[in-house]
Structure formats: structure tokens, C-alpha cells
Protein backbone atom coordinates (compact mmCIF):
# COMPACT_ATOMS: atom_id res chain seq x y z
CA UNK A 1 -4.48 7.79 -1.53
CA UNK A 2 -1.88 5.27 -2.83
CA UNK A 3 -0.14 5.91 -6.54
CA UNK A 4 -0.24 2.41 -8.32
CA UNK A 5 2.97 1.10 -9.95
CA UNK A 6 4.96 -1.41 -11.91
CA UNK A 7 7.91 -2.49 -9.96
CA UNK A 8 10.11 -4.52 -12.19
CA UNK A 9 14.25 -5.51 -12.31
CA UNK A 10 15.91 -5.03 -15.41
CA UNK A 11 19.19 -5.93 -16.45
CA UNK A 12 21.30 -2.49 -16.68
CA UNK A 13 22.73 -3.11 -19.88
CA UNK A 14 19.26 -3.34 -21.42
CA UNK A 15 17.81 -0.32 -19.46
CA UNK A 16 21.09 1.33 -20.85
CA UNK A 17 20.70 0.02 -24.85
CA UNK A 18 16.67 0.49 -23.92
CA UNK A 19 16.82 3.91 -23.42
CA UNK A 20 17.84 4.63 -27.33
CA UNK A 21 14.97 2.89 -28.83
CA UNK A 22 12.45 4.52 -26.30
CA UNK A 23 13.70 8.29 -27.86
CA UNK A 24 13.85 6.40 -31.32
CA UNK A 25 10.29 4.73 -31.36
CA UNK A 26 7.80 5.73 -28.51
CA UNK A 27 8.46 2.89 -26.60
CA UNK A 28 10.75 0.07 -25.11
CA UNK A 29 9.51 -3.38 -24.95
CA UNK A 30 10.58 -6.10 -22.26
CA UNK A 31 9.82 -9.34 -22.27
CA UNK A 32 8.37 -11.50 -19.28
CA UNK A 33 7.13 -15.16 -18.05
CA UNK A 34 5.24 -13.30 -15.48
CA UNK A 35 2.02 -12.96 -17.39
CA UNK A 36 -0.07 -13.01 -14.42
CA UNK A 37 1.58 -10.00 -12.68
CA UNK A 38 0.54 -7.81 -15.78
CA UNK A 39 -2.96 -9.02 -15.40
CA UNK A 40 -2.92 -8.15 -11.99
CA UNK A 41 -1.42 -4.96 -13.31
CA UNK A 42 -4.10 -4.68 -15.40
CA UNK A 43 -7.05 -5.51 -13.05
CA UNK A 44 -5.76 -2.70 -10.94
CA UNK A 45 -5.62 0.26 -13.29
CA UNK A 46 -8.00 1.84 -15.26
CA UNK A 47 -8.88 0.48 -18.36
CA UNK A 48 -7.37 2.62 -20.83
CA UNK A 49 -4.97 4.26 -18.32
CA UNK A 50 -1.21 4.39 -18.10
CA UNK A 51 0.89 3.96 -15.05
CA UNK A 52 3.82 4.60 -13.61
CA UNK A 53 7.03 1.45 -13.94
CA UNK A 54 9.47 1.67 -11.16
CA UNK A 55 12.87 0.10 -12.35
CA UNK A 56 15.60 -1.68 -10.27
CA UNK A 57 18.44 -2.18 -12.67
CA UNK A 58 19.22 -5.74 -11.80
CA UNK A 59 23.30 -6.65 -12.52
CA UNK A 60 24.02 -2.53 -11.92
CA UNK A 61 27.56 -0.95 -12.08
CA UNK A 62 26.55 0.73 -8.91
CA UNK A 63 26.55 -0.70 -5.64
CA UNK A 64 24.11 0.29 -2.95
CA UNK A 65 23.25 -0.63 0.52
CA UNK A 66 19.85 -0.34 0.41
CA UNK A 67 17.89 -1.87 -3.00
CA UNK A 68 16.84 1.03 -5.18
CA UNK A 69 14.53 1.93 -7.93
CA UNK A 70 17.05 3.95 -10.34
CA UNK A 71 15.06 4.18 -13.44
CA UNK A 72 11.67 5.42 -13.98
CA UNK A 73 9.29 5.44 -17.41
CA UNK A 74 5.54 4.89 -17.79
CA UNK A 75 4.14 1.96 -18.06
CA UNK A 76 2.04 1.89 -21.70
CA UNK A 77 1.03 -1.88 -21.70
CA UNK A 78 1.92 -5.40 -22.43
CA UNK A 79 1.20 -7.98 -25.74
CA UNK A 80 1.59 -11.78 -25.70
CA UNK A 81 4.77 -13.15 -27.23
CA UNK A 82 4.42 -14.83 -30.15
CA UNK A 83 6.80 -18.05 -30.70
CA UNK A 84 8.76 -16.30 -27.81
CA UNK A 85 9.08 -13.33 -29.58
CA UNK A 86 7.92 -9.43 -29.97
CA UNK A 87 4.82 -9.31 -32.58
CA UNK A 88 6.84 -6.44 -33.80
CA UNK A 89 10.03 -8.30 -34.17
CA UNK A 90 13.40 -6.37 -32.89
CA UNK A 91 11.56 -2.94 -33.06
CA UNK A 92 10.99 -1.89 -29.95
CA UNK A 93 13.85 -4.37 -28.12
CA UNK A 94 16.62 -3.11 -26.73
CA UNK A 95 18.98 -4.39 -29.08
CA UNK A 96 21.10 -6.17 -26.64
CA UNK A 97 18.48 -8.83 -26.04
CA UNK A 98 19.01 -9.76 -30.00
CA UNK A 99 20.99 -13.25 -28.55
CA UNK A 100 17.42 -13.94 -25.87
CA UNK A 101 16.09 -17.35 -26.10
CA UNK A 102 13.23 -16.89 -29.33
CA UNK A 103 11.04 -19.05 -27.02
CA UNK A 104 11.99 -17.38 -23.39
CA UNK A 105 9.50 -14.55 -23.16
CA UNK A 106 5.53 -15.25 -22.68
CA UNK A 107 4.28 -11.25 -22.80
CA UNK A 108 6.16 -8.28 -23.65
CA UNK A 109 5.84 -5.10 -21.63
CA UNK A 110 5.73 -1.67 -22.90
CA UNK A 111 7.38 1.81 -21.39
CA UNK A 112 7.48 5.41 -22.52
CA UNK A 113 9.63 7.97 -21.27
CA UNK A 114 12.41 5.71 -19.93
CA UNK A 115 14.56 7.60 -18.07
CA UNK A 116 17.35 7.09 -15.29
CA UNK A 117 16.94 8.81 -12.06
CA UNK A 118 19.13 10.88 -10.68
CA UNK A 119 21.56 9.43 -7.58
CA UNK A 120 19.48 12.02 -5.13
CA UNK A 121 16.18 10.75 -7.05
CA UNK A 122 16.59 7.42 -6.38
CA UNK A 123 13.37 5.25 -4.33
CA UNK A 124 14.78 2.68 -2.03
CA UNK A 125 12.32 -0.24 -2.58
CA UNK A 126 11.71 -0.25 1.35
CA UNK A 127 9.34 3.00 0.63
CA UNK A 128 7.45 0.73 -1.51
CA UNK A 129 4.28 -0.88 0.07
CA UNK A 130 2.83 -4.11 -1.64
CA UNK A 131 -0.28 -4.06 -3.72
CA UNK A 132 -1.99 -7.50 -2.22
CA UNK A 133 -0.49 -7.14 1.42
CA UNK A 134 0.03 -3.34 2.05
CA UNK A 135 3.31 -3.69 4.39
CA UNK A 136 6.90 -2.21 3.53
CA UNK A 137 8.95 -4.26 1.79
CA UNK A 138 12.04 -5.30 3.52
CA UNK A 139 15.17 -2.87 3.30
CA UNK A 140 17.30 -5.77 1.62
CA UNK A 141 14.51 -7.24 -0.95
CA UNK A 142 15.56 -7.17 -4.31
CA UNK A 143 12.59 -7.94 -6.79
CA UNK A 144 12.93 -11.10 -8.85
CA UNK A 145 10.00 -10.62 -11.06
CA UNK A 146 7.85 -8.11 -11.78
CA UNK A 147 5.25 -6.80 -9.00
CA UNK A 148 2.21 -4.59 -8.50
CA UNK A 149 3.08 -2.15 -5.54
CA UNK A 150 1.71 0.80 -4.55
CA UNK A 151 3.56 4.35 -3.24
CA UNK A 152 1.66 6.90 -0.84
């Protein structure tokens, strides 16, 4: 049976800055226009019921040949913005989205347990199979957006 996931991108330097406040308060927030992706999210899971959030770190250091998830946490939830911005203010943001646009984000999504995977731990997003169409993605997709996908 398939494992349900969050596949998301990132920016690095907020996976990087991220990881602090995760240790520091629970939890990381990231914001999103892609509301309906989290309700598809959502729909999928369990109510009540965490999931994994499979991270490609979008404008990374490292160069690959193949796409690759390098950071994994668990996916604890999402909350609509409010004005653009975190109901909780800066308090669970990664502090180097402090200059985002106040009216950019329409949800914010929440992860525990952010960590960065090891280079031998790494998941090419090829291995991945979409939720709504369950076929491989392609070995040079990189994810613009946040997706549902699904991992045997």
C-alpha cells in the first residue's frame, strides 16, 4: 500500500534558517497560494492524522542530475493567512522570509521534525508516483508548487 506525502520546493536558505525555529518552537511554518493542494492534502489523510512532507530545496547550493527530495519533516497542518500573513506573526517563520510580500501568502503550512537528509538518503523525485494520476514523475521534473504524491 502507498505512503501519502507532501511534496513541496522550498527555497534552501529558508529550509536552512527554518530548521532553527523548528528545534526552537515545535514547528516551521511556510507560506503558500496553493490553498487547494492542502485541501487535497487534507481530503486524503486522516482527519486528525499527520503526514509525511517531502522537501526539494528549490535555489540549492548543490547541484544534481536527477531532481531530489533532500529534506524531510512531518507535515502537522496548514492555517489561512491573514492580511498575507502568519496568525502567529514571525513565530514560527523562518526568519529570512521577514522581507516576504505581507499580502503574498494565502495559507501557511506547518512541519515538525525538519530535518536534511543525508547525500545517500536523498529520494530522487522520479521514485515519486502522483496522487491523482499514479505514474512516475519524470526524472527531470522539478516541482513548482506544492503536490500530493504518494511513495510505495
Amino acid at each position: 500500500m502507498a505512503t501519502i506525502y507532501l511534496l513541496a520546493p522550498v527555497p534552501e536558505r529558508h529550509l536552512e534558517s527554518g530548521v532553527v525555529v523548528c528545534r526552537e518552537q515545535g514547528r516551521v511554518a511556510y507560506g503558500s497560494r496553493a490553498f487547494e493542494s492542502f485541501l487535497k492534502l487534507n481530503d486524503a489523510i486522516k482527519p486528525s492524522t499527520q503526514c509525511g512532507a517531502l522537501i526539494y530545496a528549490s535555489d540549492s547550493k548543490m547541484l544534481t542530475t536527477s531532481p531530489s527530495v533532500t529534506w524531510r519533516a512531518t507535515y502537522v497542518g496548514f492555517n489561512n493567512a491573514i492580511n498575507g500573513a502568519h496568525k502567529d506573526g514571525m513565530r514560527y517563520r523562518p526568519p529570512t522570509t521577514a522581507s516576504d510580500d505581507p499580502e503574498h501568502w494565502a495559507i501557511f503550512w506547518e512541519v515538525a521534525d525538519l530535518q536534511r537528509l543525508g547525500t545517500t538518503a536523498s529520494i530522487r523525485i522520479s521514485e515519486l508516483l502522483g496522487y491523482d494520476r499514479p505514474r512516475r514523475y519524470l526524472k527531470n521534473y522539478i516541482p513548482k508548487g506544492p503536490r500530493v504524491v504518494e511513495m510505495a
